[in-house]
Protein backbone atom coordinates (compact mmCIF):
# COMPACT_ATOMS: atom_id res chain seq x y z
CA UNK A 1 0.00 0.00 0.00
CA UNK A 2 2.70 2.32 1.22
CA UNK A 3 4.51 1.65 -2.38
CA UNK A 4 1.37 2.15 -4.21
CA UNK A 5 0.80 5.52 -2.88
CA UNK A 6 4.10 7.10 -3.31
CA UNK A 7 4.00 5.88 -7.16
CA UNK A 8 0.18 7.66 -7.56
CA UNK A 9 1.90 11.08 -5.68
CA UNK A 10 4.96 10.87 -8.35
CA UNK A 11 2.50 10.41 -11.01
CA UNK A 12 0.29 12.86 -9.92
CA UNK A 13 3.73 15.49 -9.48
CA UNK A 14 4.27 14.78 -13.23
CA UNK A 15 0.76 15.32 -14.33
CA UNK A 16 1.10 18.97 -12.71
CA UNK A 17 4.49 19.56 -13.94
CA UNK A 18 3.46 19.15 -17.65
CA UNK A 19 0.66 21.04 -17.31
CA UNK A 20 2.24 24.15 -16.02
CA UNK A 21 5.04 23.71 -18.59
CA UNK A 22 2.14 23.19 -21.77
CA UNK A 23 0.11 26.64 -19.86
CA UNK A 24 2.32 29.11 -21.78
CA UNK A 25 2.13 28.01 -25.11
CA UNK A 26 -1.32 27.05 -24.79
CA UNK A 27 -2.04 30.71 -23.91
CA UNK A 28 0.36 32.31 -26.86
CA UNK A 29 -1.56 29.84 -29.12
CA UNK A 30 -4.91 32.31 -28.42
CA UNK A 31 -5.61 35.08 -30.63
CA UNK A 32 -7.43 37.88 -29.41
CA UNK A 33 -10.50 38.14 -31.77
CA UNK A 34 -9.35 41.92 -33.11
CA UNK A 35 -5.79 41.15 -33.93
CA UNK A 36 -7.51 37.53 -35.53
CA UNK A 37 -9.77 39.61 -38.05
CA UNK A 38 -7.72 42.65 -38.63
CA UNK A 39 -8.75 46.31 -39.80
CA UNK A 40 -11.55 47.18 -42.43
CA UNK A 41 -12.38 50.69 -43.86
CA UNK A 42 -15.83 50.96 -45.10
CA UNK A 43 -15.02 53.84 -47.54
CA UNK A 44 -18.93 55.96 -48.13
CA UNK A 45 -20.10 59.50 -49.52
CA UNK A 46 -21.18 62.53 -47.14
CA UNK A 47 -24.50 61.95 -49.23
CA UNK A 48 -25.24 58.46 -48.95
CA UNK A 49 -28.64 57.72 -49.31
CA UNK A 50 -30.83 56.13 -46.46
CA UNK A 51 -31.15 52.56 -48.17
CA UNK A 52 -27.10 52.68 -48.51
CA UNK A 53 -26.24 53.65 -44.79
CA UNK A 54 -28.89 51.25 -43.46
CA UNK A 55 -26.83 48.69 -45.34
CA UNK A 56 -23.45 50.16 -44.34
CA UNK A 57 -24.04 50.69 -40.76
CA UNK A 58 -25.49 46.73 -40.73
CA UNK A 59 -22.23 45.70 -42.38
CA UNK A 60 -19.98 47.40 -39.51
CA UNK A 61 -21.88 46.02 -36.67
CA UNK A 62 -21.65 42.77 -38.62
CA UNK A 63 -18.10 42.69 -38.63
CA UNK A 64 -17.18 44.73 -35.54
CA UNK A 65 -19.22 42.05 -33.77
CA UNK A 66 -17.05 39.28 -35.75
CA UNK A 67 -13.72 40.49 -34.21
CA UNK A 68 -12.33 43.05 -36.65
CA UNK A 69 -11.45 46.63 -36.08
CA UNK A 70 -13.86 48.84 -38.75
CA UNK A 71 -12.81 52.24 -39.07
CA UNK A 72 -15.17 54.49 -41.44
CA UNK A 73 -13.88 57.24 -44.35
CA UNK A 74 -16.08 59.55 -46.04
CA UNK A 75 -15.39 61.30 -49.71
CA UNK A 76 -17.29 64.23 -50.50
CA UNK A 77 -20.55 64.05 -52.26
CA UNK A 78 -20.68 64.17 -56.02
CA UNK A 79 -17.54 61.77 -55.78
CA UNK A 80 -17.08 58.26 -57.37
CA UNK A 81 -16.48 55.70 -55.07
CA UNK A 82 -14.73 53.77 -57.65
CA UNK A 83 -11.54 56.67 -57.66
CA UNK A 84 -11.27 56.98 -53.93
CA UNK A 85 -10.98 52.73 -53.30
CA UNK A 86 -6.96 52.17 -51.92
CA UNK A 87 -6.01 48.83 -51.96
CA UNK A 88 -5.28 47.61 -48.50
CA UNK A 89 -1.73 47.01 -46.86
CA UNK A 90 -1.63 43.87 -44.60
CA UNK A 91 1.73 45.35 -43.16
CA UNK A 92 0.10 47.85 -41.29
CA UNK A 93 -2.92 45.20 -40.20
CA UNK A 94 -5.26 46.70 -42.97
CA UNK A 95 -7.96 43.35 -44.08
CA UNK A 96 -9.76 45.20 -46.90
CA UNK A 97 -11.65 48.00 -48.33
CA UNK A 98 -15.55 48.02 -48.67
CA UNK A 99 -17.42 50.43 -50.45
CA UNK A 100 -20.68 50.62 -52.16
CA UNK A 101 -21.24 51.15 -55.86
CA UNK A 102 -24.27 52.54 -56.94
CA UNK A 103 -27.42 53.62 -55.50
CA UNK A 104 -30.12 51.03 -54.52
CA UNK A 105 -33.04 53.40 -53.69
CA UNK A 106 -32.46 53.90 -57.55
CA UNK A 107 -31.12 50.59 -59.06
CA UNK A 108 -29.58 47.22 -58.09
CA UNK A 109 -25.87 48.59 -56.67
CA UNK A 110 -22.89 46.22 -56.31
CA UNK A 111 -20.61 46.04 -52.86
CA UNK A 112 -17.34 46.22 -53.55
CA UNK A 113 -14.62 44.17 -51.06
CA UNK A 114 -11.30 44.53 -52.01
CA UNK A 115 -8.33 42.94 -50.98
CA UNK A 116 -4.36 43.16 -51.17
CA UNK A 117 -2.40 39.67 -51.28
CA UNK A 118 1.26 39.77 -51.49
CA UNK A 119 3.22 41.13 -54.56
CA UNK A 120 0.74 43.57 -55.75
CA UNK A 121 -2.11 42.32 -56.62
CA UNK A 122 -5.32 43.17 -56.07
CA UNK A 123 -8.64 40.67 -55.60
CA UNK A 124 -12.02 42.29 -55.67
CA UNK A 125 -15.03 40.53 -54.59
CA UNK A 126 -18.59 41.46 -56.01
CA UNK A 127 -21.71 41.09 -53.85
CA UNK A 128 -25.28 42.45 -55.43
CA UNK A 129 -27.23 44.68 -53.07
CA UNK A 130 -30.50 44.69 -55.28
CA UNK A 131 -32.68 47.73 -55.27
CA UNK A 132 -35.53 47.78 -53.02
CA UNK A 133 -33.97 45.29 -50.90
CA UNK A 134 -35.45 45.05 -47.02
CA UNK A 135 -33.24 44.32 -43.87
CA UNK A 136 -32.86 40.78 -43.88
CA UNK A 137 -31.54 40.94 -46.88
CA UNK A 138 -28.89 43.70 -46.04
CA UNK A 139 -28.51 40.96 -42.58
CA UNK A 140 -27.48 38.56 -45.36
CA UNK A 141 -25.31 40.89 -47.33
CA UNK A 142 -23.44 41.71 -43.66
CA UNK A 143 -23.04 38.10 -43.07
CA UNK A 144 -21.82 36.70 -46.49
CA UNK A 145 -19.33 39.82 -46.33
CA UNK A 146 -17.94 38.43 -42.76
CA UNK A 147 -17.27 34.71 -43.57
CA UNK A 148 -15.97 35.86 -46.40
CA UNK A 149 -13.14 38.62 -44.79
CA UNK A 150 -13.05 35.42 -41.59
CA UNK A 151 -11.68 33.29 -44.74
CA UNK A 152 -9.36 35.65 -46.46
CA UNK A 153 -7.95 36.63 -42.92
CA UNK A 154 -7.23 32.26 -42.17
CA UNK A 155 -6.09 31.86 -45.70
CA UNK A 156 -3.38 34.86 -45.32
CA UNK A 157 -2.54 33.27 -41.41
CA UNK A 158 -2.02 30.26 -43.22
CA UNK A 159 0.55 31.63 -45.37
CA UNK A 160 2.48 33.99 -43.02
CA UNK A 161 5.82 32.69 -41.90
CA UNK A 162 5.93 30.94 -38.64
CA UNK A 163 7.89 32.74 -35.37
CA UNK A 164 10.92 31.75 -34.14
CA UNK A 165 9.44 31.43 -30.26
CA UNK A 166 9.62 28.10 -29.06
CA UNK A 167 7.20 25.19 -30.75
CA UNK A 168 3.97 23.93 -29.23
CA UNK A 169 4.56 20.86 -31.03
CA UNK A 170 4.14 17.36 -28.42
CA UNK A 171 6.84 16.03 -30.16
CA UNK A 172 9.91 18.35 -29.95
CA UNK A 173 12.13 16.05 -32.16
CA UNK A 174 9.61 15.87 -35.06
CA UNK A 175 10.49 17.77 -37.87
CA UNK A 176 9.22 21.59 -38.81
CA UNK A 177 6.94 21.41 -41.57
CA UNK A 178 7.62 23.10 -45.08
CA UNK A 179 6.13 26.91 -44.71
CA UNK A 180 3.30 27.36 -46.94
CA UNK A 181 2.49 29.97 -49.07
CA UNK A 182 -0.71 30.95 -50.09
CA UNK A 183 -1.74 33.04 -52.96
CA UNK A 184 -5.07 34.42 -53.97
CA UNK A 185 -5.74 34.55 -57.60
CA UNK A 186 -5.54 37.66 -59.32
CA UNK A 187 -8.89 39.21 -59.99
CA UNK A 188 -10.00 39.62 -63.93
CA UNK A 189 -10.01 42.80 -65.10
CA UNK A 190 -13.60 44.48 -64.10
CA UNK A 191 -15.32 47.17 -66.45
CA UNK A 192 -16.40 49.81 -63.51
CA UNK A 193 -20.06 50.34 -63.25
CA UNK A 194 -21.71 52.85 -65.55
CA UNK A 195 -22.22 56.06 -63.39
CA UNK A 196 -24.54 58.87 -64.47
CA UNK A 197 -22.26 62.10 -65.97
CA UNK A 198 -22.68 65.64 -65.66
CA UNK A 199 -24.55 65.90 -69.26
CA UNK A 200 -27.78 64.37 -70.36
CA UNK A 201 -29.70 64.88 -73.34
CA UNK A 202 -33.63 64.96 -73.86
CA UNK A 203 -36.12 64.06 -76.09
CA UNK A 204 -39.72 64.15 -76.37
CA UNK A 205 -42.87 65.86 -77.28
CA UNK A 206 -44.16 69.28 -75.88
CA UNK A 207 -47.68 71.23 -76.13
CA UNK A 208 -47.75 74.82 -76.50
CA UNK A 209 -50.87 76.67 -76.21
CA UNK A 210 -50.01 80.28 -77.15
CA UNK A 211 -53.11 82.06 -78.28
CA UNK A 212 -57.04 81.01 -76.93
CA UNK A 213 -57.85 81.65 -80.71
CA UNK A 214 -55.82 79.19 -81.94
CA UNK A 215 -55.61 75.47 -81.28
CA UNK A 216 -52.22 73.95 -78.91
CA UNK A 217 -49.05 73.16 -81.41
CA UNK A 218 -47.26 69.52 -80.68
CA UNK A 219 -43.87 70.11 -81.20
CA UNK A 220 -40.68 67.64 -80.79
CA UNK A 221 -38.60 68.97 -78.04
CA UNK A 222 -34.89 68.35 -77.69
CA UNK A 223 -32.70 69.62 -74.54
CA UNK A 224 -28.89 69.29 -73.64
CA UNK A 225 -28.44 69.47 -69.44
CA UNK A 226 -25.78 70.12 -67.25
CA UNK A 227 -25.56 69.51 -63.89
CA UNK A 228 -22.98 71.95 -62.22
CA UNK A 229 -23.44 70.79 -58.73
CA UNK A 230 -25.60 68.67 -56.46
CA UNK A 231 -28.39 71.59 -57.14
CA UNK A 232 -27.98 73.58 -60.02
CA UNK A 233 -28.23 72.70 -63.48
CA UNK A 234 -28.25 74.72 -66.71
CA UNK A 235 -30.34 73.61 -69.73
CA UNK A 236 -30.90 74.46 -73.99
CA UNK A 237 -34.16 73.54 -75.18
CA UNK A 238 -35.20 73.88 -79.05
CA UNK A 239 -38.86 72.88 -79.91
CA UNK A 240 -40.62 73.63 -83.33
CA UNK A 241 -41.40 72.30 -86.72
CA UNK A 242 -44.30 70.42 -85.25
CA UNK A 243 -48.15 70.88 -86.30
CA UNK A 244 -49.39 74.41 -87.20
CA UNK A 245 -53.15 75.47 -85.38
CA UNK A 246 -54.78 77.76 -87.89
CA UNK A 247 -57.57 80.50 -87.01
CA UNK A 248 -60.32 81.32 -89.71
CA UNK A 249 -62.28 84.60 -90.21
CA UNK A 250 -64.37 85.61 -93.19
CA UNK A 251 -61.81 87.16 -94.81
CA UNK A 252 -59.66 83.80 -95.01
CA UNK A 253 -57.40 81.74 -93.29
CA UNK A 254 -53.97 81.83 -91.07
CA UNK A 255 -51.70 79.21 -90.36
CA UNK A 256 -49.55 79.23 -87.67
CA UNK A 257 -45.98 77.95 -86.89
CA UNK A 258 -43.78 77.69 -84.04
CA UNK A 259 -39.68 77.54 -83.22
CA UNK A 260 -38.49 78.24 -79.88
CA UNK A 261 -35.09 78.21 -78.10
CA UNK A 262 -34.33 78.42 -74.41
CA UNK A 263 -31.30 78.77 -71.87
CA UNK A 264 -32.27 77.89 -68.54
CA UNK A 265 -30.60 77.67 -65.03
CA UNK A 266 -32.56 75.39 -62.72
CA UNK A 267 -32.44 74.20 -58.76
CA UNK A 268 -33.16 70.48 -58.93
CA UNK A 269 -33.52 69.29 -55.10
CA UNK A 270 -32.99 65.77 -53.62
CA UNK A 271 -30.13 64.70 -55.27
CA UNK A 272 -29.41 60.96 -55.94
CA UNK A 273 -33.10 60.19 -55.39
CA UNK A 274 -35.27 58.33 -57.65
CA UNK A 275 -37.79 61.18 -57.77
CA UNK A 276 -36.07 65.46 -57.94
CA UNK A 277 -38.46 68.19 -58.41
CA UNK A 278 -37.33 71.11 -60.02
CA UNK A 279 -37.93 74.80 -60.79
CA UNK A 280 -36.68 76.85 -63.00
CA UNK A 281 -35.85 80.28 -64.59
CA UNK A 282 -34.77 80.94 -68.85
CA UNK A 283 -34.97 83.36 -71.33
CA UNK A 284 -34.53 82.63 -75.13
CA UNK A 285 -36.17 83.54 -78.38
CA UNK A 286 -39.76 83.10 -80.53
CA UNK A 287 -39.85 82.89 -84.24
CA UNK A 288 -43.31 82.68 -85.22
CA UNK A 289 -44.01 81.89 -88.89
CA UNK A 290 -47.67 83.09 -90.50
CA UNK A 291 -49.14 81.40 -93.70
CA UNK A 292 -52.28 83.66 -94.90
CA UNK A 293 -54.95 82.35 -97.36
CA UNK A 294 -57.34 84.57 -98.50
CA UNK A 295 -60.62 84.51 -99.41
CA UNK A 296 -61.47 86.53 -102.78
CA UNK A 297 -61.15 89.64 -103.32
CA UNK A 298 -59.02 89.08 -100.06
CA UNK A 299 -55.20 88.01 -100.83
CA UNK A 300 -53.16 85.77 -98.13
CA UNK A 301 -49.72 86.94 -96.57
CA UNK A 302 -46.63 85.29 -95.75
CA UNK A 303 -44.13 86.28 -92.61
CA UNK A 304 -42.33 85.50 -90.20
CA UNK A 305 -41.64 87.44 -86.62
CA UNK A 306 -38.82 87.30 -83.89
CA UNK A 307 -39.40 87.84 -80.42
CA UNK A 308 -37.97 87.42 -76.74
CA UNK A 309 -39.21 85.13 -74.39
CA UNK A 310 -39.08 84.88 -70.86
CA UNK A 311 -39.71 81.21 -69.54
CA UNK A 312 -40.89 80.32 -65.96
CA UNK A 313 -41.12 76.57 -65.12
CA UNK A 314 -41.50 73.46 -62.72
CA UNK A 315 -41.23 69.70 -63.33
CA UNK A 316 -40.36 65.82 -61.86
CA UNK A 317 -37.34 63.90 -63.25
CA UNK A 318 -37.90 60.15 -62.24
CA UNK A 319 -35.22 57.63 -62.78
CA UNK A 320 -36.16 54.49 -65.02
CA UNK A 321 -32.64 52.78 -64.48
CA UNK A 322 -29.08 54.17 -63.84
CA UNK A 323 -28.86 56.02 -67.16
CA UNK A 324 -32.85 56.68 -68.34
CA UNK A 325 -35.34 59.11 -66.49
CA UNK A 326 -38.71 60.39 -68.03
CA UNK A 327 -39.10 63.86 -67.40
CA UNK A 328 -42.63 65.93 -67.05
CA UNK A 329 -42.72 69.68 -66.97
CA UNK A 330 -45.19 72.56 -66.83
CA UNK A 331 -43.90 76.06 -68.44
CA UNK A 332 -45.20 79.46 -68.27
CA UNK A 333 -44.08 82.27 -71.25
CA UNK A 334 -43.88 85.22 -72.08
CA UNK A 335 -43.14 86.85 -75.24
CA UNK A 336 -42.15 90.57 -75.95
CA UNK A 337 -42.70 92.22 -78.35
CA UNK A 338 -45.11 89.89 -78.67
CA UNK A 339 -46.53 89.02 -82.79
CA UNK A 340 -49.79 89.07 -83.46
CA UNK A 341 -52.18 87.73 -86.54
CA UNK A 342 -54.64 90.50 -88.41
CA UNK A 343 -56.74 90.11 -91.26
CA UNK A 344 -57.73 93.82 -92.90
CA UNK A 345 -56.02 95.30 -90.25
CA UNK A 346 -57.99 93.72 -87.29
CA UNK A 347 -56.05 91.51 -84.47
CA UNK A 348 -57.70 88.22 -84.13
CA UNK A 349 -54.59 86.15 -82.70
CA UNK A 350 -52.02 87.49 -79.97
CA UNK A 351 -49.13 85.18 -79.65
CA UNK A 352 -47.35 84.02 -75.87
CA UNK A 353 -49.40 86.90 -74.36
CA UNK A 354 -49.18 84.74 -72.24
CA UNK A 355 -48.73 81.15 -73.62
CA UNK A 356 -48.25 77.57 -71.36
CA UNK A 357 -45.73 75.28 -72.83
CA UNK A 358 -45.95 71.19 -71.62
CA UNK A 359 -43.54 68.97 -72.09
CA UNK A 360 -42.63 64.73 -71.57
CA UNK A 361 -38.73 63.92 -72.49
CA UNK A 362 -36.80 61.12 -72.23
CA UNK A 363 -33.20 61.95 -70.12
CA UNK A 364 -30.61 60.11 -71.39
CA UNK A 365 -27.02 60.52 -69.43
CA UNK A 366 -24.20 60.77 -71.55
């Protein structure tokens, strides 16, 4: 008995030694979970719309509450997120970049995670964040986007060099094994998005009623825009060659004809929403073109007058896609010296005195 009980103690001594010996390098072998994932930048615009930072701010609790360190940078609005994305440095503990390309309150929009491997290169990952999209499914987005960075960050553990601190290994006299080296593949080239430009160009159809006597004129309307900044936008319009309204009298018959040209400067509001109101201020020019046919002994005239015209106007722009939007606008004019149409000296017809000019044009960004 007495022998049996010293051999338990010695075994029992051993059992302790070991295990205070194996408590270090069972403690270096934890990671804490920050230093495990790393550092992201979510890289966003100082006008993000609300459907984008709902999705954003899900994505950083997402991954703050996964372990890595997310640090936020903002570019000023009316920039492209595609020319401010850096690609991250893993020497300084940087994981990736995120940013989000497009708008989904207006169309689908793509996030973009980019990542730096060794020697260069560059691998960009592609997640859709379709338009209209509710919170589970940015939930989804925010969860997809962490196993993802949890997988780059074991792939890149995997292939870092080991330390020279003493092994964990139970066997001391087995050999090392080989260091591996990992290596992401090199993204294909990727065509950027298509983003909307400072220029469009419209076309459509526009009513102008100038004159109770006479009947409205439908005239094609054409319009080259600029947008200067996040509110103002200047604007040429040219409408004419359309149908001519006619007014009849006894003594015969006058038709009617219509060009007019515009320069406008306009305050569109709620930028990078589907739906901007806008109002807006021009001046341009008139040229009114009469065809007379008399009737006997009367004898028809032909003319044409020039006039000024001040324009005063108000209208939706509502985006069908990333690069169509149907425009509808309501004008008011006003034409001086304004023309008018006689017959035997007797005014039957004055012209934009005042005259309401209507108009629904495709927007085309260019």
């Amino acid at each position: 008995m007495i022998g049996t009980s010293g051999a338990r103690a010695r075994f029992a001594a051993s059992v302790a030694f070991a295990a205070f010996a194996l408590a270090p390098a069972a403690a270096s072998a934890v990671v804490p979970p920050t230093a495990a994932g790393g550092r992201v930048t979510v890289l966003q615009s100082s006008s993000v719309s609300p459907r984008a930072r709902r999705c954003l701010t899900r994505l950083r609790e997402e991954l703050a509450a996964g372990g890595f360190e997310v640090t936020v940078s903002e570019f000023a609005a009316g920039g492209e997120a595609l020319w401010m994305v850096d690609a991250p440095n893993h020497r300084d503990g940087s994981t990736a970049t995120i940013t989000l390309v497009g708008d989904p309150d207006e169309a689908d929009a793509e996030l973009w995670i980019v990542d730096g491997v060794p020697w260069g290169r560059v691998v960009v990952r592609r997640l859709l964040v379709p338009a209209g999209a509710g919170t589970h499914d940015d939930e989804v987005l925010a969860i997809r986007t962490l196993e993802f960075l949890r997988a780059r960050a074991l792939e890149l553990a995997g292939g870092a060099p080991h330390s020279t601190g003493t092994s964990t290994s139970a066997s001391p006299s087995a050999p090392s094994p080989a260091p591996v080296t990992v290596a992401a593949e090199a993204a294909r080239p990727v065509a950027p998005l298509a983003t909307r430009g400072p220029l469009s160009f419209e076309i459509g159809l526009c009513l102008l009623q100038s004159s109770r006597a006479l009947g409205p004129a439908f005239l094609p309307v054409a319009r080259l825009r600029a947008e200067w900044l996040s509110l103002l936008e200047t604007r040429v319009t040219v409408a004419g060659f359309g149908t001519q309204p006619r007014v009849t009298s006894p003594e015969g018959t006058a038709t009617v004809g219509y060009v007019v040209g515009l320069v406008e400067m306009r305050a569109a509001f709620r930028h990078g929403r589907a739906v901007r109101p806008a109002v807006g201020v021009g001046g341009g020019v008139l040229r009114v073109n009469v065809d007379g046919a008399g009737t006997w002994p009367y004898e028809g005239l032909r003319g044409q007058r020039w006039a000024g015209l001040l324009d005063v106007g108000a209208g939706l722009t509502a985006s069908l896609g990333r690069q169509l939007s149907v425009a509808v606008e309501l004008h008011g004019q006003l034409a001086a010296p304004y023309p008018t149409v006689q017959f035997s000296g007797e005014e039957v017809a004055r012209i934009s005195r005042p005259a309401l000019f209507a108009s629904v044009t495709l927007v085309m960004a260019l």
